[in-house]
C-alpha atoms as a PDB file:
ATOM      1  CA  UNK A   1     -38.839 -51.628 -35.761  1.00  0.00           C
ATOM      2  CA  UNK A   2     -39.998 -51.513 -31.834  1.00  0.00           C
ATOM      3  CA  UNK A   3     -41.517 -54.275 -30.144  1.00  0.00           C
ATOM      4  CA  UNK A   4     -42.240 -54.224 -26.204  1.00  0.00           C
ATOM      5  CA  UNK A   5     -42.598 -58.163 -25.046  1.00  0.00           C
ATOM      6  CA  UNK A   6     -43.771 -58.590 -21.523  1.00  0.00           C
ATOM      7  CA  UNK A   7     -43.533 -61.890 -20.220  1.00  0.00           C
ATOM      8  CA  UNK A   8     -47.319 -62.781 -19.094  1.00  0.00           C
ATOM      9  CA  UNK A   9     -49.682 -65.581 -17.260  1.00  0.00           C
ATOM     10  CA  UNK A  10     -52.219 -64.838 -20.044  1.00  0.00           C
ATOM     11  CA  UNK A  11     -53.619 -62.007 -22.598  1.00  0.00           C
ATOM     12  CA  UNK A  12     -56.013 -61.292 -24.961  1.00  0.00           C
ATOM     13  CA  UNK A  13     -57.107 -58.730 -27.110  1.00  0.00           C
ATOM     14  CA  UNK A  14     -60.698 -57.350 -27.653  1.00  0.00           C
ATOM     15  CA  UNK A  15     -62.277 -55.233 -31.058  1.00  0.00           C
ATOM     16  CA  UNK A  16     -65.763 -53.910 -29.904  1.00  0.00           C
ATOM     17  CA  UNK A  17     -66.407 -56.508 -26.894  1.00  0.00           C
ATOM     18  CA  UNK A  18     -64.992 -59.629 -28.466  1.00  0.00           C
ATOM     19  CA  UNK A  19     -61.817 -61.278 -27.865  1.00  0.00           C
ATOM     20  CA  UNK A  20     -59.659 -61.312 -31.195  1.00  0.00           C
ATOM     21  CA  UNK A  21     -56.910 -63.365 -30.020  1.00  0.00           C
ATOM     22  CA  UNK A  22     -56.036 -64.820 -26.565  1.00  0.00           C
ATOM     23  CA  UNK A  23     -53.112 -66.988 -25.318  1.00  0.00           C
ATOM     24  CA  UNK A  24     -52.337 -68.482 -21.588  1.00  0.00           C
ATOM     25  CA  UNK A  25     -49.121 -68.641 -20.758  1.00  0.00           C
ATOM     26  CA  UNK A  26     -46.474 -68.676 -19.810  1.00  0.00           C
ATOM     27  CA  UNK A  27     -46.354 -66.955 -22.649  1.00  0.00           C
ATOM     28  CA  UNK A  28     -45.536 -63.485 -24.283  1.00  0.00           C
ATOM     29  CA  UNK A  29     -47.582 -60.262 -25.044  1.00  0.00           C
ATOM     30  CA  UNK A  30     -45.588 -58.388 -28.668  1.00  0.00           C
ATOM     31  CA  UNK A  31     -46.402 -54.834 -29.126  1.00  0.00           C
ATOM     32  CA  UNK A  32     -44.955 -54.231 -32.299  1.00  0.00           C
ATOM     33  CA  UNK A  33     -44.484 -50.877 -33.953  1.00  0.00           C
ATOM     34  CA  UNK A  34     -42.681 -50.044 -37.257  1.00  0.00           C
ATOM     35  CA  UNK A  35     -41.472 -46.713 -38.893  1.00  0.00           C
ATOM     36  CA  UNK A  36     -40.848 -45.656 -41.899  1.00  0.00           C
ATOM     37  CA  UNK A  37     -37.256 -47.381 -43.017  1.00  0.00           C
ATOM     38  CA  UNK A  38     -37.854 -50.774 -41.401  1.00  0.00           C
ATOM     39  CA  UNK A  39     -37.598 -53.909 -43.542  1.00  0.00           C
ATOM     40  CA  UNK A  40     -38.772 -57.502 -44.279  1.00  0.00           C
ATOM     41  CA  UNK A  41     -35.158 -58.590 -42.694  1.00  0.00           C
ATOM     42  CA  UNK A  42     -35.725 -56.595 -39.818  1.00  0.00           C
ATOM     43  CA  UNK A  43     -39.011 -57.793 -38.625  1.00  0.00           C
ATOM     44  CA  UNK A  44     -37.556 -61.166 -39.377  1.00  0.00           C
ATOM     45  CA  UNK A  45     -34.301 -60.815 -37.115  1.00  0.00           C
ATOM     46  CA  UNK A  46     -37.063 -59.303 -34.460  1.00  0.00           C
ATOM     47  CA  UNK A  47     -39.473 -62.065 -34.872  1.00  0.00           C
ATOM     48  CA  UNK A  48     -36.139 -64.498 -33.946  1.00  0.00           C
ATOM     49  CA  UNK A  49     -35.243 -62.614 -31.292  1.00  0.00           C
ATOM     50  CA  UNK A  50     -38.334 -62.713 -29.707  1.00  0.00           C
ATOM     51  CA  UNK A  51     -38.666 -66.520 -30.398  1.00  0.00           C
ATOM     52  CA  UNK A  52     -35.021 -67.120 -28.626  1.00  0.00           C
ATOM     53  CA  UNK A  53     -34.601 -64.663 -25.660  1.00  0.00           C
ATOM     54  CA  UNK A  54     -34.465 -66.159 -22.485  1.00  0.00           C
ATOM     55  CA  UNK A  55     -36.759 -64.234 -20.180  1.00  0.00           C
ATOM     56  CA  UNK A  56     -39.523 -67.001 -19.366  1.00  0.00           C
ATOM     57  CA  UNK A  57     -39.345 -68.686 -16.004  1.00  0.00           C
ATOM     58  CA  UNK A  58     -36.420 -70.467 -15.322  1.00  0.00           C
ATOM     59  CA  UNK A  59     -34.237 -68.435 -17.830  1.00  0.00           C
ATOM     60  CA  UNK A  60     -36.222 -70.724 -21.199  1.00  0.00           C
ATOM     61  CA  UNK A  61     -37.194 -68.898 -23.977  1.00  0.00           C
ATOM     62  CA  UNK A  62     -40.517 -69.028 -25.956  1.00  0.00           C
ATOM     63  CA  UNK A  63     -39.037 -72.130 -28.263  1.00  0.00           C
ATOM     64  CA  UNK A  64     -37.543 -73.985 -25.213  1.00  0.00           C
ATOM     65  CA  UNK A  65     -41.517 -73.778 -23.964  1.00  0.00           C
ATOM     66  CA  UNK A  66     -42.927 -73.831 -26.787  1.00  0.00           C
ATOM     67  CA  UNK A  67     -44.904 -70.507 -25.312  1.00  0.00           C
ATOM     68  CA  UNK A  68     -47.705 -68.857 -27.368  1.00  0.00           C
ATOM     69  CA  UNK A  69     -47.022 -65.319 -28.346  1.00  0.00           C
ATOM     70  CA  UNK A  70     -49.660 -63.128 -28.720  1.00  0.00           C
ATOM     71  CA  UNK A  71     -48.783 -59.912 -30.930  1.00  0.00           C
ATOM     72  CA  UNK A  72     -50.649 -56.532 -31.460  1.00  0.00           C
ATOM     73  CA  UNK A  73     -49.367 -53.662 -33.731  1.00  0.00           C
ATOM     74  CA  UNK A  74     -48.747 -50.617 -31.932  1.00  0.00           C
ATOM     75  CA  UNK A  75     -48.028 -47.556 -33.904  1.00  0.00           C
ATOM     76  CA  UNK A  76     -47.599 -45.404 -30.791  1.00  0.00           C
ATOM     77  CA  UNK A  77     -44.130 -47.128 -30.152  1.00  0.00           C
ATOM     78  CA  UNK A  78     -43.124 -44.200 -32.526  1.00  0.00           C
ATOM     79  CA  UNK A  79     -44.341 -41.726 -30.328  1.00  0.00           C
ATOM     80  CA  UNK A  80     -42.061 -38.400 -30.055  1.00  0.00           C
ATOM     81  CA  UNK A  81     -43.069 -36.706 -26.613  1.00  0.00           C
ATOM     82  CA  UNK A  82     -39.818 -34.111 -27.113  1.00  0.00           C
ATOM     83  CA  UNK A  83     -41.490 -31.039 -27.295  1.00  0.00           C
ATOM     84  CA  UNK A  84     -44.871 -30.089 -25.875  1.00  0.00           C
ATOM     85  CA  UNK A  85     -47.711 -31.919 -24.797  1.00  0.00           C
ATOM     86  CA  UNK A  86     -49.181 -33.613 -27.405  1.00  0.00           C
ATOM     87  CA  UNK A  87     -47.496 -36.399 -29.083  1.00  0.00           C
ATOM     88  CA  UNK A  88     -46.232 -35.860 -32.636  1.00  0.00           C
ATOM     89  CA  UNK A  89     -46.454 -40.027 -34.973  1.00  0.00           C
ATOM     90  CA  UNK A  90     -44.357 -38.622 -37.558  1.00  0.00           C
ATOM     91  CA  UNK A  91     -41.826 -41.464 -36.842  1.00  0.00           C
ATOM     92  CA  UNK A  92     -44.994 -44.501 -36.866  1.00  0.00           C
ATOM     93  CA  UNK A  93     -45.143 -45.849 -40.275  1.00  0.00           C
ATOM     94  CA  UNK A  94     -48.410 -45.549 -41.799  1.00  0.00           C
ATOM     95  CA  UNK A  95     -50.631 -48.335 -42.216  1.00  0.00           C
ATOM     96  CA  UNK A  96     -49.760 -49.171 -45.889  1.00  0.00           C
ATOM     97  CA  UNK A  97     -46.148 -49.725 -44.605  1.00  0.00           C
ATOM     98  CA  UNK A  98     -46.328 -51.159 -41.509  1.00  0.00           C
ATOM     99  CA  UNK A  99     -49.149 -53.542 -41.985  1.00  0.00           C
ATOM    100  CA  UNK A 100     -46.797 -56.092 -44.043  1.00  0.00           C
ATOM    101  CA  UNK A 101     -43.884 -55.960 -41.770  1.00  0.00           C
ATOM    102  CA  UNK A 102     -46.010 -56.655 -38.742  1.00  0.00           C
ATOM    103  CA  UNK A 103     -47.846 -59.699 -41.122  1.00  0.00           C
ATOM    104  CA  UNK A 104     -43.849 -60.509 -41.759  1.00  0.00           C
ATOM    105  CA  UNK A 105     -43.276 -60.646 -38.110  1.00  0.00           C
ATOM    106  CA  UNK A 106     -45.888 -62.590 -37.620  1.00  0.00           C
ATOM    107  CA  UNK A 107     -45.509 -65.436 -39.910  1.00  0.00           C
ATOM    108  CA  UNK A 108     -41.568 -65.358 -39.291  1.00  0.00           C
ATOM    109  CA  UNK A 109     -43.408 -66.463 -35.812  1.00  0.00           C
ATOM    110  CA  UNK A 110     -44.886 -69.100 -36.850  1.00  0.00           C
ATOM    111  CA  UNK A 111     -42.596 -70.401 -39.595  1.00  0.00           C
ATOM    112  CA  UNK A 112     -40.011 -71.119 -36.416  1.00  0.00           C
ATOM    113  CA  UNK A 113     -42.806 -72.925 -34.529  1.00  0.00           C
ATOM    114  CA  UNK A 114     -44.833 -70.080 -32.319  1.00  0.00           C
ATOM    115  CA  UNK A 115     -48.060 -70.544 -31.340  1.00  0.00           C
ATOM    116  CA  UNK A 116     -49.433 -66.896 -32.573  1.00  0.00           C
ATOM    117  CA  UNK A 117     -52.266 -64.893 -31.864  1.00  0.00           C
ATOM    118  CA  UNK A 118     -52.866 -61.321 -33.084  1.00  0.00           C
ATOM    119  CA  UNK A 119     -54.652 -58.555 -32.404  1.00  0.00           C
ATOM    120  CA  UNK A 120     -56.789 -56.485 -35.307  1.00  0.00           C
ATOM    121  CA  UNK A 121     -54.399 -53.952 -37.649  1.00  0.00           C
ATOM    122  CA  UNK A 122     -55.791 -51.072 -37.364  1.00  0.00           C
ATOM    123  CA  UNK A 123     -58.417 -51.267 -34.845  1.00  0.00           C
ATOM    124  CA  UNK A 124     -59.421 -50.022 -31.487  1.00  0.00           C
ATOM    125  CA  UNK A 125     -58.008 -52.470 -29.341  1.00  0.00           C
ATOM    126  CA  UNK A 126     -58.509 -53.477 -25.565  1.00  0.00           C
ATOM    127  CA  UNK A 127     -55.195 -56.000 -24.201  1.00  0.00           C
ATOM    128  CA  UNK A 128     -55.815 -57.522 -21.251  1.00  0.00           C
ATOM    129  CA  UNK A 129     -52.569 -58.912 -19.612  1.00  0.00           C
ATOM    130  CA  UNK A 130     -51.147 -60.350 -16.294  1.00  0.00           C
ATOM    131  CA  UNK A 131     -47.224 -59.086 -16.393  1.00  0.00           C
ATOM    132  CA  UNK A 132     -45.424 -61.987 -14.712  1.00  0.00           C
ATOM    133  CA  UNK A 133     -42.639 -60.694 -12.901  1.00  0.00           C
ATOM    134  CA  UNK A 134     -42.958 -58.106 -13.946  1.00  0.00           C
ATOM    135  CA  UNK A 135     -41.211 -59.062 -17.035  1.00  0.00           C
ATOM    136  CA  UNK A 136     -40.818 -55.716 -19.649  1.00  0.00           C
ATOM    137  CA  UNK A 137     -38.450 -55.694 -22.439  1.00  0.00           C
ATOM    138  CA  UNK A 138     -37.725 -53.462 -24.992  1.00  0.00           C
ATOM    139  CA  UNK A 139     -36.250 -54.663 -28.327  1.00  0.00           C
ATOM    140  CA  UNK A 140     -35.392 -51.991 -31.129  1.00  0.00           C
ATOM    141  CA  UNK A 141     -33.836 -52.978 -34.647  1.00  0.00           C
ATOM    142  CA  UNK A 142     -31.794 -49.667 -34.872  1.00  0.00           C
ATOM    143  CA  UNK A 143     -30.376 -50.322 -31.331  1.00  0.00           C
END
């Protein structure tokens, strides 16, 4: 399991013109992608990690600030760009798979406190973000 966090002023996420899920921060912006061997476990230990790293201003984490979180599924994490031109999502889990583990991610979220807001599963999505910082991390469960 991949999930990009980028540390931001505020985001939100739109299906077909309306907003889905916003937050204003500080706060963080979850992109989370899953293949095809990722567990429940995982996306919990993820979701904790992302609750307890220390990359908000003044070296606090989201549950020292009690900072919403706002998280969109991302298959294209999962992206293999090593040969060619055209991206191969052999490695993104399909929907039937991934959809629980991001739901378990989620609601591990909010079980330790977070203030979560999600995108659509699924959908065309447009996220809207200001990066503070910038602030980009990468967090991968087989890393």
């Amino acid at each position: 399991m991949r999930t990009v966090l980028q540390r931001v002023g505020h985001a939100r996420v739109e299906v077909d013109g309306s907003t889905v899920g916003s937050i204003e921060g500080p706060g963080l912006l979850a992109l989370v992608g899953v293949t095809h061997d990722d567990t429940v476990e995982e996306a919990r230990r993820l979701a904790e990690k992302t609750w307890k790293l220390r990359i908000l201003p003044g070296e606090k984490s989201a549950s020292d600030l009690d900072a919403p979180i706002l998280a969109v599924s991302q298959f294209t994490l999962y992206a293999d760009t090593r040969k060619g031109r055209r991206p191969s999502w052999n490695r993104a889990a399909p929907g039937a798979v991934s959809e629980p583990l991001v739901d378990a991610y989620v609601s591990t979220l909010r079980e330790l406190g977070a203030t979560v807001e999600t995108g659509r599963f699924g959908a065309h999505m447009q996220v809207h973000l200001v990066n503070d910082g910038p602030v980009t991390i990468l967090l991968d469960t087989d890393e």
